[in-house]
Protein backbone atom coordinates (compact mmCIF):
# COMPACT_ATOMS: atom_id res chain seq x y z
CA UNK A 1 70.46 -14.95 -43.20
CA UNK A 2 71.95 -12.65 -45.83
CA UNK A 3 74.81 -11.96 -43.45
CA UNK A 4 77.53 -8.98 -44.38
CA UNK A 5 81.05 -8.15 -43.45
CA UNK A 6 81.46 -5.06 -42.93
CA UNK A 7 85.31 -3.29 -42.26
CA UNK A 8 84.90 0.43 -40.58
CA UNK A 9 87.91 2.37 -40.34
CA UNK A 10 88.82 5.80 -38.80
CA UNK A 11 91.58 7.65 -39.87
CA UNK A 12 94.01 9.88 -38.88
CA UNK A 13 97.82 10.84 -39.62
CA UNK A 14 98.37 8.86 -35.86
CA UNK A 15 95.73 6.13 -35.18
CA UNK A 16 93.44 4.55 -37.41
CA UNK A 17 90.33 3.13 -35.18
CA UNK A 18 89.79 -0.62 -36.99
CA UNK A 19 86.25 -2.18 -36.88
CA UNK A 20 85.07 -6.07 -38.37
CA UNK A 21 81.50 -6.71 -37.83
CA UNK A 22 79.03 -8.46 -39.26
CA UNK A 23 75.14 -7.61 -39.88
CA UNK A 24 73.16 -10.47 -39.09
CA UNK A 25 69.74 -10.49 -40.41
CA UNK A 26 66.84 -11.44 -38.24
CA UNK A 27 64.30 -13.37 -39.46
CA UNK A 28 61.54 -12.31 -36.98
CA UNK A 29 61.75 -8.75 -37.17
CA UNK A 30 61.90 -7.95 -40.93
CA UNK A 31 64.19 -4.94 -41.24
CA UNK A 32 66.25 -5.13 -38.54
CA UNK A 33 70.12 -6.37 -38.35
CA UNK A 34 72.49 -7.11 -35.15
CA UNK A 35 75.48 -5.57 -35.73
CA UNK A 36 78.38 -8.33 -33.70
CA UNK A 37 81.82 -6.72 -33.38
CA UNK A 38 84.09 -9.82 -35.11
CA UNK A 39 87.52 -7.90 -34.08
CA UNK A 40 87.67 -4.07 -32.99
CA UNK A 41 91.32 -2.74 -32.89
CA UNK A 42 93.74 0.11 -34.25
CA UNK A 43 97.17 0.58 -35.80
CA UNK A 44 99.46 3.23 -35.18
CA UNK A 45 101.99 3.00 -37.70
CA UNK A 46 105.12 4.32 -36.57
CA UNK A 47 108.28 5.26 -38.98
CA UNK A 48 111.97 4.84 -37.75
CA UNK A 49 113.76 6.58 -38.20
CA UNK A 50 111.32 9.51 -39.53
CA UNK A 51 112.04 10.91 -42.66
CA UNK A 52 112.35 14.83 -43.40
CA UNK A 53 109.43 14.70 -45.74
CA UNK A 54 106.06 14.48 -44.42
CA UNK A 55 105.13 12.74 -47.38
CA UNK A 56 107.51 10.34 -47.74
CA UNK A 57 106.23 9.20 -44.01
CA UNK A 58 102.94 9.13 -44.92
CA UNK A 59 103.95 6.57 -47.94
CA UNK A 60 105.84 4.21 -45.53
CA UNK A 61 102.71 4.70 -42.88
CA UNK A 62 100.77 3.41 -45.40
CA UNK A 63 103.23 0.19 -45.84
CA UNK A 64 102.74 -0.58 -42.78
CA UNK A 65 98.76 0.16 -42.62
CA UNK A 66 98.82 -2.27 -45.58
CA UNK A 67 101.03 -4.95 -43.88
CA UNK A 68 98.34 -4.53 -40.84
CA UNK A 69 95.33 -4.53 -43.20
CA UNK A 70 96.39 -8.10 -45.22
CA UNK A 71 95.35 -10.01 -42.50
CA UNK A 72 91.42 -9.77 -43.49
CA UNK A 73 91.94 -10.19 -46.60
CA UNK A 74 90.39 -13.77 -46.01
CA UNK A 75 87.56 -12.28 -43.49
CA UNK A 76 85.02 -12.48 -46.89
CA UNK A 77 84.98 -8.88 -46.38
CA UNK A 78 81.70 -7.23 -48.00
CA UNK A 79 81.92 -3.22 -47.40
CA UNK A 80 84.42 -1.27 -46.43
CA UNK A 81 82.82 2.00 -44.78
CA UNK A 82 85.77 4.67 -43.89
CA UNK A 83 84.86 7.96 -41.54
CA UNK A 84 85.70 11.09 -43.75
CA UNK A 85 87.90 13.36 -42.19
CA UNK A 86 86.59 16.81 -40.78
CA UNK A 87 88.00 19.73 -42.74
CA UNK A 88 86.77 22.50 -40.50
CA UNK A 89 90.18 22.93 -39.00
CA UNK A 90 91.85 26.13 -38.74
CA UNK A 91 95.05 24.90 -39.76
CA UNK A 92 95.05 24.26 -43.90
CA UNK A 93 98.03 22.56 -43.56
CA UNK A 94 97.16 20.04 -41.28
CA UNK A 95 93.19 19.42 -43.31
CA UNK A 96 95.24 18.49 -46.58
CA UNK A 97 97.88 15.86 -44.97
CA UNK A 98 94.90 14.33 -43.82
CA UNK A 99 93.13 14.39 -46.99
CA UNK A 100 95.90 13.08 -48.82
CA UNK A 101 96.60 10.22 -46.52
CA UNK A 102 93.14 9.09 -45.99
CA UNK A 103 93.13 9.36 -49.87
CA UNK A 104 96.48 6.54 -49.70
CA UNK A 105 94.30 4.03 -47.27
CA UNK A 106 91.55 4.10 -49.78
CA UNK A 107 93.67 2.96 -52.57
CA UNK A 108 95.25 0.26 -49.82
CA UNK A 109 91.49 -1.05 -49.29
CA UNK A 110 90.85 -1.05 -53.47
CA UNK A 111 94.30 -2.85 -53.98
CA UNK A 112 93.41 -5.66 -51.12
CA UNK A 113 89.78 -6.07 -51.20
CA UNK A 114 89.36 -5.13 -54.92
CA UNK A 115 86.88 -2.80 -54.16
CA UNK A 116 85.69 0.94 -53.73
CA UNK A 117 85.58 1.98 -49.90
CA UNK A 118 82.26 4.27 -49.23
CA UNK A 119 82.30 7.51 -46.96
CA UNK A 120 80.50 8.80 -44.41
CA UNK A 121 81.42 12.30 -42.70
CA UNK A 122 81.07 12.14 -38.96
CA UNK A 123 77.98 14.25 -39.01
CA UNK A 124 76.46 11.59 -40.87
CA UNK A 125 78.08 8.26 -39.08
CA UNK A 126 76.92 9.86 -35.72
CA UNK A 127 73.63 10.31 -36.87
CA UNK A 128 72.58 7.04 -38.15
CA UNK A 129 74.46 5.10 -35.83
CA UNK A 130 72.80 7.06 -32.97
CA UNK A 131 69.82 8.56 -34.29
CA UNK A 132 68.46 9.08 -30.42
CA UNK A 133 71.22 12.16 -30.58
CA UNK A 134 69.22 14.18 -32.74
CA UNK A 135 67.27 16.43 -30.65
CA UNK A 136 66.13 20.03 -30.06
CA UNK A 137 69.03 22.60 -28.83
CA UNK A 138 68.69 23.18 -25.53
CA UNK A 139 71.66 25.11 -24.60
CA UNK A 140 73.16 28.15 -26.16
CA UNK A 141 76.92 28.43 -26.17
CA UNK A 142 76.68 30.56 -22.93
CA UNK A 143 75.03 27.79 -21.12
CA UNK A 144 71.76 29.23 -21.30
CA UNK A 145 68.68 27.13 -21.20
CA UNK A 146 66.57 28.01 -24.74
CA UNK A 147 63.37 28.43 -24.09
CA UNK A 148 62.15 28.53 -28.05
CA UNK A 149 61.75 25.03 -30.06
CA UNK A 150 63.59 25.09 -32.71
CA UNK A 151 64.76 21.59 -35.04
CA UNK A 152 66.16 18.53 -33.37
CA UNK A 153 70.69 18.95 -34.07
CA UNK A 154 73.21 16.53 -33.74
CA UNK A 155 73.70 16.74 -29.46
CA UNK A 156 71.09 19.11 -29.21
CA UNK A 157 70.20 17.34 -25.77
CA UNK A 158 73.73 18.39 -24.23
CA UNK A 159 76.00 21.34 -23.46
CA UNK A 160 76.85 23.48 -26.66
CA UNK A 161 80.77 22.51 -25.90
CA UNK A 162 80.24 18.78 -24.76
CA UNK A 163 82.70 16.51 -25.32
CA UNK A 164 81.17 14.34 -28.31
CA UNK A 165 84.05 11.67 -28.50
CA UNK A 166 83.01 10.84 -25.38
CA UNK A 167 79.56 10.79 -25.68
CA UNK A 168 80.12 8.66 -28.56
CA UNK A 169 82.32 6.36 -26.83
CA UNK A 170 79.59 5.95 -23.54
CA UNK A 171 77.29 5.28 -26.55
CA UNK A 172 79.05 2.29 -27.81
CA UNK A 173 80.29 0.73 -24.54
CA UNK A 174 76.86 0.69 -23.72
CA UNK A 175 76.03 -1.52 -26.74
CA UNK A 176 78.86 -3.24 -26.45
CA UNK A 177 80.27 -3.80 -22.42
CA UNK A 178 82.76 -6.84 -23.48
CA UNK A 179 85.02 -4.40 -24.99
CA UNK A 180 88.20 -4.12 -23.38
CA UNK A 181 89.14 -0.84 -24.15
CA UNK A 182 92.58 0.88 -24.02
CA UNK A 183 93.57 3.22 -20.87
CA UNK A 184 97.11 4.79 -20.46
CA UNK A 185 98.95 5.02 -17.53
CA UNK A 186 96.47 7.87 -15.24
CA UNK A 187 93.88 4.91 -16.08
CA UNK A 188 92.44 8.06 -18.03
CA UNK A 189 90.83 6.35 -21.57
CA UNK A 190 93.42 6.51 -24.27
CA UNK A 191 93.12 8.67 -27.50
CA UNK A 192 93.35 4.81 -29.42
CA UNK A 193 90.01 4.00 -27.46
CA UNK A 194 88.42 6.53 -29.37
CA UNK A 195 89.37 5.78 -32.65
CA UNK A 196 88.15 2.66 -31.68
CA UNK A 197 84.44 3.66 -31.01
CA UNK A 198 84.56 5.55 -33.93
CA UNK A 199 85.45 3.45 -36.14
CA UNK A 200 82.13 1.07 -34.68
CA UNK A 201 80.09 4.00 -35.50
CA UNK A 202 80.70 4.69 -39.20
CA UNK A 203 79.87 0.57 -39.34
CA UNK A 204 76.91 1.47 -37.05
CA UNK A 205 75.68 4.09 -39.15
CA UNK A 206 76.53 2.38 -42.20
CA UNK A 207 74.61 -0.80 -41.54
CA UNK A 208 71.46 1.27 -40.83
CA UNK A 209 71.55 3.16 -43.79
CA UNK A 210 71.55 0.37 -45.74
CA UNK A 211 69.21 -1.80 -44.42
């Protein structure tokens, strides 16, 4: 069945989106491979109390991402596919703490699984893993309807400013209506739930770029 194990993470300084599935060939249809959701969860590593350095919490978050992480270490883990984080922020500061600590993960993955984790930026996990969402622009950023054609973009079917989190997240409960996903207390979906679809889209994507 040449099945694979896939782990999919998404990471961030807060919440890192955590995502086990396995690819299960199908016979029948030569090229094509069900993607079942094993485990879907996330950490949020918390330090206490917090130290004054910001780096020195980012080494004891990863402690306890590693501590979390262990636990597969007998899941016969094939790939390890991590989002990369978007540096288009304004603020520098906050672009390199991210780059450093999704940097410290990697080597956590190497040291456990004894192997190199591959990247996809979000552009890229969103388009393979949804390729439907690549589609002419139809709206300008004023809201105006564009009348020219013009090449299919990533959301091109929505509003210029639409929420793509969520769009993602609708995309993968749709696939997927067993999860249970998390809502806080204004039943309003929880930042961790979106971590949590993300993190099944870089495996998404990942799967059907490779097969």
């Amino acid at each position: 069945m040449n099945n694979k194990i896939t782990l999919g993470l998404d990471i961030s300084t807060k919440t890192i989106g955590v995502c086990l599935a396995e690819s299960v060939k199908i016979p029948a249809q030569k090229n094509i491979h069900k993607c079942k959701i094993l485990e879907l969860t996330h950490i949020s590593p918390r330090v206490k109390p917090k130290p004054d350095n910001k780096l020195e919490e980012l080494f004891k978050k990863v402690d306890i991402i590693k501590d979390f992480l262990s636990k597969y270490k007998d899941s016969k883990i094939t790939n390890v596919v991590i989002e990369e984080p978007l540096l288009g922020s304004n603020n520098l500061y906050t672009s390199t703490i991210l780059v450093k600590f999704n940097g410290m993960v990697s080597r956590v993955i190497y040291d456990l699984f004894d192997m190199v984790p591959e990247f996809l930026s979000s552009y890229e996990s969103r388009k393979n893993a949804f390729p439907e969402l690549m589609q002419p622009r139809k709206f300008n950023k004023k809201g105006e309807k564009i009348l020219k054609l013009n090449n299919p973009v990533l959301f091109g079917n929505y509003d210029y400013n639409c929420d793509k989190k969520m769009i993602i997240w609708e995309k993968v409960n749709n696939l997927y209506p067993e999860i249970q996903w998390i809502y806080n207390k204004n039943n309003v979906l929880a930042k961790e739930s979106f971590d949590m679809s993300d993190s099944v889209c870089v495996v998404l994507a990942y799967i059907n770029l490779n097969n």
